[in-house]
N, C-alpha and C. Protein backbone atom coordinates (compact mmCIF):
# COMPACT_ATOMS: atom_id res chain seq x y z
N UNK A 1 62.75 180.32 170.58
CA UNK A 1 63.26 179.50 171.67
C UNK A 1 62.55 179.88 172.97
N UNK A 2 61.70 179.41 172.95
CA UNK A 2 60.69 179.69 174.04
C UNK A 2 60.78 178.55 175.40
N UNK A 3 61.14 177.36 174.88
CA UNK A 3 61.21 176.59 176.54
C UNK A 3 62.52 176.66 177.28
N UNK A 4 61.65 176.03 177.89
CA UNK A 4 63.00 176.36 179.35
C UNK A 4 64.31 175.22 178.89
N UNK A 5 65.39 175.86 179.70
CA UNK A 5 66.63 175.25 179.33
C UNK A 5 67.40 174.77 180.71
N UNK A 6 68.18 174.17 180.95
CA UNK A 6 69.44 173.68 181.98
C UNK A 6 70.59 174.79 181.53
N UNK A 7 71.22 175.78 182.60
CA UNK A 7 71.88 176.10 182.29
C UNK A 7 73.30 176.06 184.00
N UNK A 8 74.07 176.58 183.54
CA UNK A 8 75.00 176.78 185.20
C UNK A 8 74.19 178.16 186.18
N UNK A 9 74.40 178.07 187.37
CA UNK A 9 74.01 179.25 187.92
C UNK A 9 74.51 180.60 188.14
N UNK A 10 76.03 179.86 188.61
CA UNK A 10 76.66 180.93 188.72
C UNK A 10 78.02 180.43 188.35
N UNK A 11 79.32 181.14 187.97
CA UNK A 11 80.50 180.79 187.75
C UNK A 11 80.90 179.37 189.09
N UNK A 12 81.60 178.45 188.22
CA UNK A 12 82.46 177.09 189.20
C UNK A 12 83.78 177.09 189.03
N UNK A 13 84.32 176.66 189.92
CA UNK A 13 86.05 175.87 189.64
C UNK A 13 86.31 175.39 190.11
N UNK A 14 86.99 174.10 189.99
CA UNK A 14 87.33 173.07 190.64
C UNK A 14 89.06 172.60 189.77
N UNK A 15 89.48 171.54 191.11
CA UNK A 15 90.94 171.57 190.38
C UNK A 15 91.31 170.52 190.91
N UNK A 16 92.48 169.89 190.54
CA UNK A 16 92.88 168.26 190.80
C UNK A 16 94.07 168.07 189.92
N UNK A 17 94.90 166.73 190.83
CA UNK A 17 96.03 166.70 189.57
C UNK A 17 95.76 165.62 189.17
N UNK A 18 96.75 165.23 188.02
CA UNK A 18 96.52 163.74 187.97
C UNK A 18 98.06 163.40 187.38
N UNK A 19 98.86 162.66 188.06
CA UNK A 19 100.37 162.00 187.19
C UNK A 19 101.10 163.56 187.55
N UNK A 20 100.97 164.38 188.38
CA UNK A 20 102.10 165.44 188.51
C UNK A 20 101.53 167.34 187.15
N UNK A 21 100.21 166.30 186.51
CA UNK A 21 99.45 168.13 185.74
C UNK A 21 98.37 168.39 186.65
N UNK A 22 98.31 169.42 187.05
CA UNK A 22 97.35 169.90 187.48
C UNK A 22 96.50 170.60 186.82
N UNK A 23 94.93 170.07 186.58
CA UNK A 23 93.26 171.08 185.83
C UNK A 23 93.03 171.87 186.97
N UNK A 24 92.50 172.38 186.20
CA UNK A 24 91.69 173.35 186.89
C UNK A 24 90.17 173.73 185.67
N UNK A 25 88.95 173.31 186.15
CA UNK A 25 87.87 173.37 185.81
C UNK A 25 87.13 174.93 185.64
N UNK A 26 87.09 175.78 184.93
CA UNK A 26 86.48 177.01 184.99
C UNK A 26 85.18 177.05 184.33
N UNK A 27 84.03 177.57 184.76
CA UNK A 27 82.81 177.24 183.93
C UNK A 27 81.86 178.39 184.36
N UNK A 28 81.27 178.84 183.34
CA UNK A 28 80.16 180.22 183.81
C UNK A 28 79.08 180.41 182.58
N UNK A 29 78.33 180.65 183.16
CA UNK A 29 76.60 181.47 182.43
C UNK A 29 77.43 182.52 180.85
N UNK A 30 76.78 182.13 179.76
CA UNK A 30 77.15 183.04 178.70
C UNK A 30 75.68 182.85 177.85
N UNK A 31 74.89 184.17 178.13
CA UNK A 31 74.00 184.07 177.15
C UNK A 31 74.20 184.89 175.41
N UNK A 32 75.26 185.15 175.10
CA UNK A 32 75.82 185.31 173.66
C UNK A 32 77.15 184.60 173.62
N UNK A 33 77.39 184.69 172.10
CA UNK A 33 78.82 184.11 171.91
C UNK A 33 79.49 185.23 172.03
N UNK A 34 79.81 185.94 172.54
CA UNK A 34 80.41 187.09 172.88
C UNK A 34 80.95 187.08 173.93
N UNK A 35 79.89 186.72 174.81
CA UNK A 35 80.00 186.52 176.27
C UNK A 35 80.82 185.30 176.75
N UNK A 36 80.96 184.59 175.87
CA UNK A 36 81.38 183.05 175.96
C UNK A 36 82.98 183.62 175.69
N UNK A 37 83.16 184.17 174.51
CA UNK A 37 84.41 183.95 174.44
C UNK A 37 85.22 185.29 175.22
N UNK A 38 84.71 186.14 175.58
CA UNK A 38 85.29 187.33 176.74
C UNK A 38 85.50 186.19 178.05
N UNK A 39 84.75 185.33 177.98
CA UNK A 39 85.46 184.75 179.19
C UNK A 39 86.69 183.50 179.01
N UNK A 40 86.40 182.98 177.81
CA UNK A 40 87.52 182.10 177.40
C UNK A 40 88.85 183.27 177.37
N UNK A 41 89.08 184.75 176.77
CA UNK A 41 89.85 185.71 176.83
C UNK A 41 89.98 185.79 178.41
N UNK A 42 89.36 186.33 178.94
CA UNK A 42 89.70 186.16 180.70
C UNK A 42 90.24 185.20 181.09
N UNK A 43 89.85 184.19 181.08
CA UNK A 43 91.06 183.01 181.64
C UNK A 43 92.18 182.37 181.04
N UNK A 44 91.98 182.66 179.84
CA UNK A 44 93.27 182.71 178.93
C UNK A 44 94.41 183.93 179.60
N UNK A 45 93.75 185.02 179.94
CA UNK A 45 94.43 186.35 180.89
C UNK A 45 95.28 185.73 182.02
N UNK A 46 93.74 185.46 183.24
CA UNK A 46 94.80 184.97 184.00
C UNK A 46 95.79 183.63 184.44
N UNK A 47 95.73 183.21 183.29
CA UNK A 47 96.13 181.85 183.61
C UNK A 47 96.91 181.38 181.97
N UNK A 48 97.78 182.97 181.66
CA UNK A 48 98.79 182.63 180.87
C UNK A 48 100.27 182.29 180.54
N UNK A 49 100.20 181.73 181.94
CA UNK A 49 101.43 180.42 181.92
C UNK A 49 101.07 179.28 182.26
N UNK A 50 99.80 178.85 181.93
CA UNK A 50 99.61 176.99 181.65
C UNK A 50 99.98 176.95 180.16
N UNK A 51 100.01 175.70 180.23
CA UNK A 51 100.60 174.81 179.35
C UNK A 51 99.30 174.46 177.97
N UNK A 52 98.25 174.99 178.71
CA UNK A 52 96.58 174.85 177.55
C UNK A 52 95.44 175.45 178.39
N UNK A 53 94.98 175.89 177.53
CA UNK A 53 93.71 176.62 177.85
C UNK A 53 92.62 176.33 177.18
N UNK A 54 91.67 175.18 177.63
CA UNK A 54 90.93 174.26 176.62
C UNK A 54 89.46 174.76 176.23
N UNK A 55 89.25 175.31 175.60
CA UNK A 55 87.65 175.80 175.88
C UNK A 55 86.28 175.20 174.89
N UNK A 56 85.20 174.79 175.49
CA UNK A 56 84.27 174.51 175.33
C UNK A 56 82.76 175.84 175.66
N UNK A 57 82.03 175.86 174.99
CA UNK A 57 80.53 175.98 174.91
C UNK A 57 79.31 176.04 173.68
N UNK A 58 78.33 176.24 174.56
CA UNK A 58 76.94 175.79 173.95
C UNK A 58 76.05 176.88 174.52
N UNK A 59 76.08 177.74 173.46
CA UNK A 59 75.26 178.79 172.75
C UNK A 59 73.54 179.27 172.42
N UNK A 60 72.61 179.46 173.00
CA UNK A 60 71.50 179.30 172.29
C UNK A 60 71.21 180.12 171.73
N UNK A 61 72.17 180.94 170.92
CA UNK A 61 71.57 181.99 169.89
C UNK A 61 71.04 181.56 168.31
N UNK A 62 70.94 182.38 167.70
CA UNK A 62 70.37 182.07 166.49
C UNK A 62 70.88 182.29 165.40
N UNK A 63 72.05 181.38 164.97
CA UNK A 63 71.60 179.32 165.54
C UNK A 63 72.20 179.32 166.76
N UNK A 64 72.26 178.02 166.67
CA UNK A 64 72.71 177.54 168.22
C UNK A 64 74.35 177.52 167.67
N UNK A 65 74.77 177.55 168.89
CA UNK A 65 76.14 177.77 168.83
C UNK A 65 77.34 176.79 169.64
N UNK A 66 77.83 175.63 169.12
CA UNK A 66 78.45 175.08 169.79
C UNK A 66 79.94 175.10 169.37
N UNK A 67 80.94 175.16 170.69
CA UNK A 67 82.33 175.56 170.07
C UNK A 67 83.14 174.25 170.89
N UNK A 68 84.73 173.92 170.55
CA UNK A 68 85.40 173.62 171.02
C UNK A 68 86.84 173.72 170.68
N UNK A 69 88.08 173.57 171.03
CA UNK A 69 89.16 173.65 170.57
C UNK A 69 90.31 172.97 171.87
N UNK A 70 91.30 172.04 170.75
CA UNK A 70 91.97 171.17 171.73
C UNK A 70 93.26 172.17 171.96
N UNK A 71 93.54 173.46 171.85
CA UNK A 71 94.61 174.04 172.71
C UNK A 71 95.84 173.50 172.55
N UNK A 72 96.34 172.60 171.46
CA UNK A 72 97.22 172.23 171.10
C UNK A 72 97.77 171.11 171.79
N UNK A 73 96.40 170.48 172.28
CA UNK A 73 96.35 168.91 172.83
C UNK A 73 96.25 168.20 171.59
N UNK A 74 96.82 167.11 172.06
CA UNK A 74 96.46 165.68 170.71
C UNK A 74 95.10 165.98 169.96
N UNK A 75 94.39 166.09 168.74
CA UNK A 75 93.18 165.90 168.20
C UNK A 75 92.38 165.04 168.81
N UNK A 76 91.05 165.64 169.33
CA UNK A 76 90.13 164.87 169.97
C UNK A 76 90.60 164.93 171.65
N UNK A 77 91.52 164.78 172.38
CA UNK A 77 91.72 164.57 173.90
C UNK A 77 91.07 165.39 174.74
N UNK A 78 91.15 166.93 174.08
CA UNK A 78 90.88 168.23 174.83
C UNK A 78 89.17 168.25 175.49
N UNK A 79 89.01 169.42 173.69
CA UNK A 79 87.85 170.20 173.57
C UNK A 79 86.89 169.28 173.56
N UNK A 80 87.15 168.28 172.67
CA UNK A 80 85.94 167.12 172.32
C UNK A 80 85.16 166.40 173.53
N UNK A 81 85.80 166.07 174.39
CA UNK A 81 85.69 165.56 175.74
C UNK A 81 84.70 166.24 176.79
N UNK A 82 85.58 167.94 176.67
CA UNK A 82 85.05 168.92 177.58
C UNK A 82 83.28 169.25 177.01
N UNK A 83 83.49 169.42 175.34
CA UNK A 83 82.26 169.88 175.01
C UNK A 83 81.11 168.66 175.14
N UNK A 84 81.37 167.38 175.59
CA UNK A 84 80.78 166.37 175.40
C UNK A 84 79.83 166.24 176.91
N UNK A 85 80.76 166.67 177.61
CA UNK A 85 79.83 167.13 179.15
C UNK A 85 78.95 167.98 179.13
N UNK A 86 79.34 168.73 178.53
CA UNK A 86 78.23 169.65 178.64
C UNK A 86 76.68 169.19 177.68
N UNK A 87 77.10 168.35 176.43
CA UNK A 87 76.52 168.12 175.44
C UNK A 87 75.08 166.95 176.48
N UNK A 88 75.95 165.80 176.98
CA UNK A 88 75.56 164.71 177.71
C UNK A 88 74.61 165.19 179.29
N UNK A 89 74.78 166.94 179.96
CA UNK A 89 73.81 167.06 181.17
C UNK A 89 73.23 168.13 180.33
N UNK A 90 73.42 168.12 178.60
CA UNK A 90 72.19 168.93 178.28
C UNK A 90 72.33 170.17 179.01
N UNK A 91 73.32 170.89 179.16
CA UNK A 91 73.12 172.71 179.56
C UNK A 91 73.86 173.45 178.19
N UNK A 92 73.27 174.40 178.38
CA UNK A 92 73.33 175.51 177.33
C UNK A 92 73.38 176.82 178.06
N UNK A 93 73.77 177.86 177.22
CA UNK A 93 74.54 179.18 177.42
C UNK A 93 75.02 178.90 178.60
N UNK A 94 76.58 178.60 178.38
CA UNK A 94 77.28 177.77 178.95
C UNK A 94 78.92 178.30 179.05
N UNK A 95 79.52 178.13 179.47
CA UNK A 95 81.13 178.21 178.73
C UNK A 95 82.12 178.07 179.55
N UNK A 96 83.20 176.82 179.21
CA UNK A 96 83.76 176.01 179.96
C UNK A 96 85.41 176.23 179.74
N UNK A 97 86.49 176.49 180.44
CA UNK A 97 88.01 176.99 179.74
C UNK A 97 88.35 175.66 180.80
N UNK A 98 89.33 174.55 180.18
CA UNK A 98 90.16 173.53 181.55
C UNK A 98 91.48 174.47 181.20
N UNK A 99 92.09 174.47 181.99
CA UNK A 99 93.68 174.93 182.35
C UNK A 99 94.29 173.42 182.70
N UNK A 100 95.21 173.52 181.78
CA UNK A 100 96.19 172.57 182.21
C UNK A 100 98.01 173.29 182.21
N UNK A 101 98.42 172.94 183.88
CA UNK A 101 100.09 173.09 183.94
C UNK A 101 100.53 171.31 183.70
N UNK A 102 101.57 171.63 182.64
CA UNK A 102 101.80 170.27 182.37
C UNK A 102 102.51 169.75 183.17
N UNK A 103 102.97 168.46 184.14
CA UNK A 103 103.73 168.22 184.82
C UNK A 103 104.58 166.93 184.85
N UNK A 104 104.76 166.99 183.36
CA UNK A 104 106.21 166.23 182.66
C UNK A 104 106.17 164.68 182.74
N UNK A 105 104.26 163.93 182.86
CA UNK A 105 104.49 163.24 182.22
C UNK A 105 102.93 162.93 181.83
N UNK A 106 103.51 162.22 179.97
CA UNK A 106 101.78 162.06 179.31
C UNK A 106 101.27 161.38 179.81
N UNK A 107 100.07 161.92 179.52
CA UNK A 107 99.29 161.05 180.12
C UNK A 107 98.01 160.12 178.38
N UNK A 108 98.36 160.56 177.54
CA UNK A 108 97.64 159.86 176.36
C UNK A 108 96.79 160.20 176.13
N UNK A 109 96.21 159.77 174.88
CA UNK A 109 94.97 160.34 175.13
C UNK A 109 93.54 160.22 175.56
N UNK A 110 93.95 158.72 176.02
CA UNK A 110 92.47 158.06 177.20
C UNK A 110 92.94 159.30 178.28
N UNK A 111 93.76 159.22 178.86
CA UNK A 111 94.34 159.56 180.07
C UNK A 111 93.93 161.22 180.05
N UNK A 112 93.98 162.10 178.84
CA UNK A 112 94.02 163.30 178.43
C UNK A 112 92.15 163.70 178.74
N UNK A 113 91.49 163.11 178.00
CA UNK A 113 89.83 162.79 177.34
C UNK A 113 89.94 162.65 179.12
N UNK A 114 89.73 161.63 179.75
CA UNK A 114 89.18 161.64 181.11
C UNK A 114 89.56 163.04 181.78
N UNK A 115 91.01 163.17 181.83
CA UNK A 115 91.08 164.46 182.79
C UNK A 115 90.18 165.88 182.75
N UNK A 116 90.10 166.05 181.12
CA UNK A 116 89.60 167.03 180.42
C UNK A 116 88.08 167.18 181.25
N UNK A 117 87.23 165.84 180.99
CA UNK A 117 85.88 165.68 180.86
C UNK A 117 85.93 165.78 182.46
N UNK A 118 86.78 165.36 183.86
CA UNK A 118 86.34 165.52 184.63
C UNK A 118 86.87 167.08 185.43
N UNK A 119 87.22 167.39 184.76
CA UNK A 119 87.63 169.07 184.90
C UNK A 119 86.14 170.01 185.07
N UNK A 120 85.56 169.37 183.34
CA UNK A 120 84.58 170.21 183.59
C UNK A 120 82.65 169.80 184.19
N UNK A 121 83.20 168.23 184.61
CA UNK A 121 82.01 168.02 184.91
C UNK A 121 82.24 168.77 186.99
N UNK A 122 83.53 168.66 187.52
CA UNK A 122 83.67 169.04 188.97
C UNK A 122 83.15 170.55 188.43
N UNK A 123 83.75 171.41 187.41
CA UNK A 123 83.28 172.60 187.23
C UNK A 123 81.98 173.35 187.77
N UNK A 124 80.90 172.37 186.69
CA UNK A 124 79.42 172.29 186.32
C UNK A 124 79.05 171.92 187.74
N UNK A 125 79.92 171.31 188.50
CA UNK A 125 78.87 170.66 190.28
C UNK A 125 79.34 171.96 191.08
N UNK A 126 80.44 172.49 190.85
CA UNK A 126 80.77 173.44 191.71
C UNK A 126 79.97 175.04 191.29
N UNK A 127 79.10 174.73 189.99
CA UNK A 127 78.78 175.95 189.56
C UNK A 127 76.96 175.94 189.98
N UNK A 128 76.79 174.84 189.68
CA UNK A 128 75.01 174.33 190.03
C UNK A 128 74.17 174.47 188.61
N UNK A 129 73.18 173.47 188.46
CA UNK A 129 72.52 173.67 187.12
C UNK A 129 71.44 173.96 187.94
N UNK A 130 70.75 174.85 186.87
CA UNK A 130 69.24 175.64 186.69
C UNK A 130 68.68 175.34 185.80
N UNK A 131 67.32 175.18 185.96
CA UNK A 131 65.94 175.27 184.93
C UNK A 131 65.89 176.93 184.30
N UNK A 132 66.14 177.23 183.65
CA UNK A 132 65.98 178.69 183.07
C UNK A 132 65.45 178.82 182.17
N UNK A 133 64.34 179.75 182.47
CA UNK A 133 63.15 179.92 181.33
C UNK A 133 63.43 181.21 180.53
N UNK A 134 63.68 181.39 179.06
CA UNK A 134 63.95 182.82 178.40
C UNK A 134 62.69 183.73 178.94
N UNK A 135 63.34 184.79 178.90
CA UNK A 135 62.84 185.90 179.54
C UNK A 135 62.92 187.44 178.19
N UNK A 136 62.27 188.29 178.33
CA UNK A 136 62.42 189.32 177.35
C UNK A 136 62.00 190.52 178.20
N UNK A 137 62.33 191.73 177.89
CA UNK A 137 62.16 192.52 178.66
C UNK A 137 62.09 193.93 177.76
N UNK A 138 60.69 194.60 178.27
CA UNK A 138 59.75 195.90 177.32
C UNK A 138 59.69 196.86 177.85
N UNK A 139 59.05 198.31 177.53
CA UNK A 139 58.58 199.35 178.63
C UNK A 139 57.64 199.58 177.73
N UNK A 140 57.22 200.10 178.63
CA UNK A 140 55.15 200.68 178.70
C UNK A 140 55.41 202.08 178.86
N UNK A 141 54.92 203.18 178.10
CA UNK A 141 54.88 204.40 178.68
C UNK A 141 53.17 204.88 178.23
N UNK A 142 52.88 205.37 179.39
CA UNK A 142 51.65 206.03 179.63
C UNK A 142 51.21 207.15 179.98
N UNK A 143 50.14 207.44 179.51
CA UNK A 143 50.38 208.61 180.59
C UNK A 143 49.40 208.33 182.17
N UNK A 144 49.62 209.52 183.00
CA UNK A 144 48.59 209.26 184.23
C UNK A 144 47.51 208.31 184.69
N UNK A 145 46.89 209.03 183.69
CA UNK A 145 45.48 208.30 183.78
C UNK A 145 45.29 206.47 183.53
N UNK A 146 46.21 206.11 183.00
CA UNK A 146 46.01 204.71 182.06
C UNK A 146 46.98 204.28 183.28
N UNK A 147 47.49 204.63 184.14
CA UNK A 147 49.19 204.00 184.81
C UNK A 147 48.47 203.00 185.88
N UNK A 148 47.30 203.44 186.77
CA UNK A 148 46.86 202.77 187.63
C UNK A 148 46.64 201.36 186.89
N UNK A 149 45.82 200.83 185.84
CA UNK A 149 45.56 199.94 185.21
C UNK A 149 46.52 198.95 184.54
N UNK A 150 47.44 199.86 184.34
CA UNK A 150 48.44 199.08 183.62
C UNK A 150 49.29 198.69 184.53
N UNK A 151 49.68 199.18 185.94
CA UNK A 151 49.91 198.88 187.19
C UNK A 151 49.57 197.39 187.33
N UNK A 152 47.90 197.67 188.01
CA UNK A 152 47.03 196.42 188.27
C UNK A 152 47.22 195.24 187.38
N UNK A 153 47.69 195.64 185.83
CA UNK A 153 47.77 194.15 184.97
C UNK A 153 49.20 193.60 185.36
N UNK A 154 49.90 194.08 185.23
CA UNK A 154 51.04 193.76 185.69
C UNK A 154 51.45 193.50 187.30
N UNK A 155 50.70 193.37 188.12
CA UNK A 155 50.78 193.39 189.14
C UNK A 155 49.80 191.35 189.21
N UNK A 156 49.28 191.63 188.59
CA UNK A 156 47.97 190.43 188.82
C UNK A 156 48.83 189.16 187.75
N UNK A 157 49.27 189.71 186.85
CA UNK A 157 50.28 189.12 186.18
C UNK A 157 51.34 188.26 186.42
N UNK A 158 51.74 188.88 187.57
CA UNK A 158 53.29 188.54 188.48
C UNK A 158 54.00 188.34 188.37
N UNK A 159 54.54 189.22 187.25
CA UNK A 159 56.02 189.95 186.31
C UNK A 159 56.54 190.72 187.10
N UNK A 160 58.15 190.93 186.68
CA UNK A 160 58.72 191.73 187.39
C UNK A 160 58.84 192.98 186.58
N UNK A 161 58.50 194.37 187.18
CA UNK A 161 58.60 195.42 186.86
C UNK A 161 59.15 196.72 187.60
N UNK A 162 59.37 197.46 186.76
CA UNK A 162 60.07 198.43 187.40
C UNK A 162 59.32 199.55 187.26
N UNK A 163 58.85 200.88 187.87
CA UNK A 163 58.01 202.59 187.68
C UNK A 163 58.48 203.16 187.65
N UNK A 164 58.85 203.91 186.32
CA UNK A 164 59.06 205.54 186.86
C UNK A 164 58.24 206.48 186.28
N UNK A 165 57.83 207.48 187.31
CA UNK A 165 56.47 208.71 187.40
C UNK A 165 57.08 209.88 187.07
N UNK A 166 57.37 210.60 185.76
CA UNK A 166 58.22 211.30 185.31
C UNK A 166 56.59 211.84 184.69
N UNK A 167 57.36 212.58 183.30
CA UNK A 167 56.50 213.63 182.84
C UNK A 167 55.00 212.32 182.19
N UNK A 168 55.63 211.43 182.20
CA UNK A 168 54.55 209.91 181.73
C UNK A 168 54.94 209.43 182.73
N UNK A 169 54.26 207.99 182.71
CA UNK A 169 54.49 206.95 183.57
C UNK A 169 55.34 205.48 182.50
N UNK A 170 56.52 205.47 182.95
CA UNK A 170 57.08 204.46 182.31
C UNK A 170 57.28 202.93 183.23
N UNK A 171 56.79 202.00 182.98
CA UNK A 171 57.47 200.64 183.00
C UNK A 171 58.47 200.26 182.16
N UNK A 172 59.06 199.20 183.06
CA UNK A 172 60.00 198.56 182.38
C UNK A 172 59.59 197.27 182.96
N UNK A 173 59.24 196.44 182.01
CA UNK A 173 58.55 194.53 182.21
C UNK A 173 59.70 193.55 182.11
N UNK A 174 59.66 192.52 182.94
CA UNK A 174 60.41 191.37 182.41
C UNK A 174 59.46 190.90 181.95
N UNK A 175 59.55 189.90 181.58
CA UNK A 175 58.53 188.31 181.27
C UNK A 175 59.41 187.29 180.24
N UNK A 176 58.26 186.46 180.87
CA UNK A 176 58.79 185.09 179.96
C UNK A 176 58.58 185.26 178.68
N UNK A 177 59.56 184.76 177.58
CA UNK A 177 59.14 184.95 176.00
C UNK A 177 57.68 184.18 175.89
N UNK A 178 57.69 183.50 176.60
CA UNK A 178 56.16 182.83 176.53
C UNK A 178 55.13 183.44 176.58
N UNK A 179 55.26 184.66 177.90
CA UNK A 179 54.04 184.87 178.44
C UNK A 179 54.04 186.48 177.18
N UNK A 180 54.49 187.04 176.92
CA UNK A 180 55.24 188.34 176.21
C UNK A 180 54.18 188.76 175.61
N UNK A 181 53.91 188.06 174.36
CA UNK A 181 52.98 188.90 173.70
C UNK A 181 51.73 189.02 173.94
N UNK A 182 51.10 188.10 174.66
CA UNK A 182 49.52 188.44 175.59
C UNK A 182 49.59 189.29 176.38
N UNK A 183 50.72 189.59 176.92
CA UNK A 183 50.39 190.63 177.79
C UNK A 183 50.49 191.97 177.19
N UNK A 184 51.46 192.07 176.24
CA UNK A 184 51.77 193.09 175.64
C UNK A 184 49.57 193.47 175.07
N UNK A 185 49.12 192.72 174.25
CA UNK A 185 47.88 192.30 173.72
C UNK A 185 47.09 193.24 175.10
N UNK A 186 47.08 192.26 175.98
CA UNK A 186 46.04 192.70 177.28
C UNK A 186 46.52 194.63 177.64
N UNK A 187 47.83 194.53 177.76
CA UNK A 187 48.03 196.52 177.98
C UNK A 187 47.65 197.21 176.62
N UNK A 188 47.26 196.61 175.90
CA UNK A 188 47.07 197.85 174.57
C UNK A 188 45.42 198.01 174.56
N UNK A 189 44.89 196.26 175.30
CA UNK A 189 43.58 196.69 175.40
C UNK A 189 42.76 197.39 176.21
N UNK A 190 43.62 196.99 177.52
CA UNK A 190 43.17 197.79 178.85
C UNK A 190 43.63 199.46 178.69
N UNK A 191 44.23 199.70 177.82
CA UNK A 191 44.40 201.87 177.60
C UNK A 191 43.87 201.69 175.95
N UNK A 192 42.90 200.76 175.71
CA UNK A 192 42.64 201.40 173.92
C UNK A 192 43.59 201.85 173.35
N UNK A 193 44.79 201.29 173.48
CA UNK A 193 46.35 201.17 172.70
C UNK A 193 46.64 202.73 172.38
N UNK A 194 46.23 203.36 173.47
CA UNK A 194 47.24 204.53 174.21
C UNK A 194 48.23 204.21 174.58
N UNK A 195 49.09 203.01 175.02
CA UNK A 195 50.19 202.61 175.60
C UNK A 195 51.55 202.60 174.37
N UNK A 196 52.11 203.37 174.82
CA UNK A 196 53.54 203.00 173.74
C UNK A 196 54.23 201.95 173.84
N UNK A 197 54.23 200.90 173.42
CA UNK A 197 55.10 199.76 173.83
C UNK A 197 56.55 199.54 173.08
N UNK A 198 57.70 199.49 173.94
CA UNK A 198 58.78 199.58 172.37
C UNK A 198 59.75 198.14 173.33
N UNK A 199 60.29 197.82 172.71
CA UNK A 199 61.45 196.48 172.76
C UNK A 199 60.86 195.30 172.92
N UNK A 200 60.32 195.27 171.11
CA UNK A 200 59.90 194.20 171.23
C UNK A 200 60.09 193.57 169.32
């Protein structure tokens, strides 16, 4: 999974009533399913006296990972709706909880499906979408002599890295999964693969 993706930027919420229930839209960055559902658990936490806790996301692990669940809404009103926004602006590692306090009268399940879907599309505006390119991240250990060079590649490169000048010289690289293994290639050639390279 090397190209770039749409994802949220940073956590959103947004909230609104409609007929006397009040949503509330919660939505944030999850790059594992792990991460996705520690936060569906978090707002399930604080927000365990609504009436549903609806959660949606979209996963790019391996496989891809898409979830939903109607929270003990009518079949189809909830999750289906919520995960369909996200499905329709195309973002991934993603993860969306609506809160609903019920406020004593139905609303159906047209009525249910709209509220749901605009829960989490105010979410997604209040959170901002990004172009996000996968990224992977290595260390280089060297010793002295090879550090200036391997410096300069990474420097000319215009990766983000980190030094530390200990008993070796260690980097720590970001990069794009794209750019990853040429460079890895170019530091083994520039020290005649004196360079230890590990997380990869």
């Amino acid at each position: 999974m090397t190209d770039s993706y749409r994802t949220v930027a940073e956590r959103g919420e947004a909230r609104f009533e409609v007929r006397g229930s009040e949503f509330i839209g919660h939505v944030a960055p999850a790059t594992t399913t792990e991460a996705a559902e520690a936060f569906v658990t978090e707002i399930e936490g604080a927000y365990d006296d609504a009436t549903h806790n609806v959660p949606a996301y979209r996963v790019r692990s391996d496989p891809f990972r898409e979830y939903s669940s109607d929270d003990g809404e009518p079949s189809g009103s909830a999750g289906k709706p919520a995960l369909n926004v996200l499905q329709q602006r195309e973002i991934e590692n993603v993860v969306a909880v609506v809160t609903r306090y019920y406020g004593g009268t139905n609303l159906g399940v047209g009525g249910l499906a709209r509220a749901y879907s605009r829960a989490v599309k105010d979410g997604v505006d209040a959170a901002g979408v990004v172009e996000e390119v996968p990224h992977e991240t290595f260390s280089v250990t060297v010793e002295y002599d090879d550090s200036g060079s391997v410096r300069g590649l990474l420097e000319s490169a215009g990766v983000e890295f980190d030094a530390a000048y200990e008993a070796d010289v260690r980097f720590e690289v970001r990069v794009t999964v794209a750019e990853g293994a040429a460079l890895r290639d170019e530091i083994r050639s520039a020290t005649s693969g004196r360079a230890d390279i590990e997380g990869y």
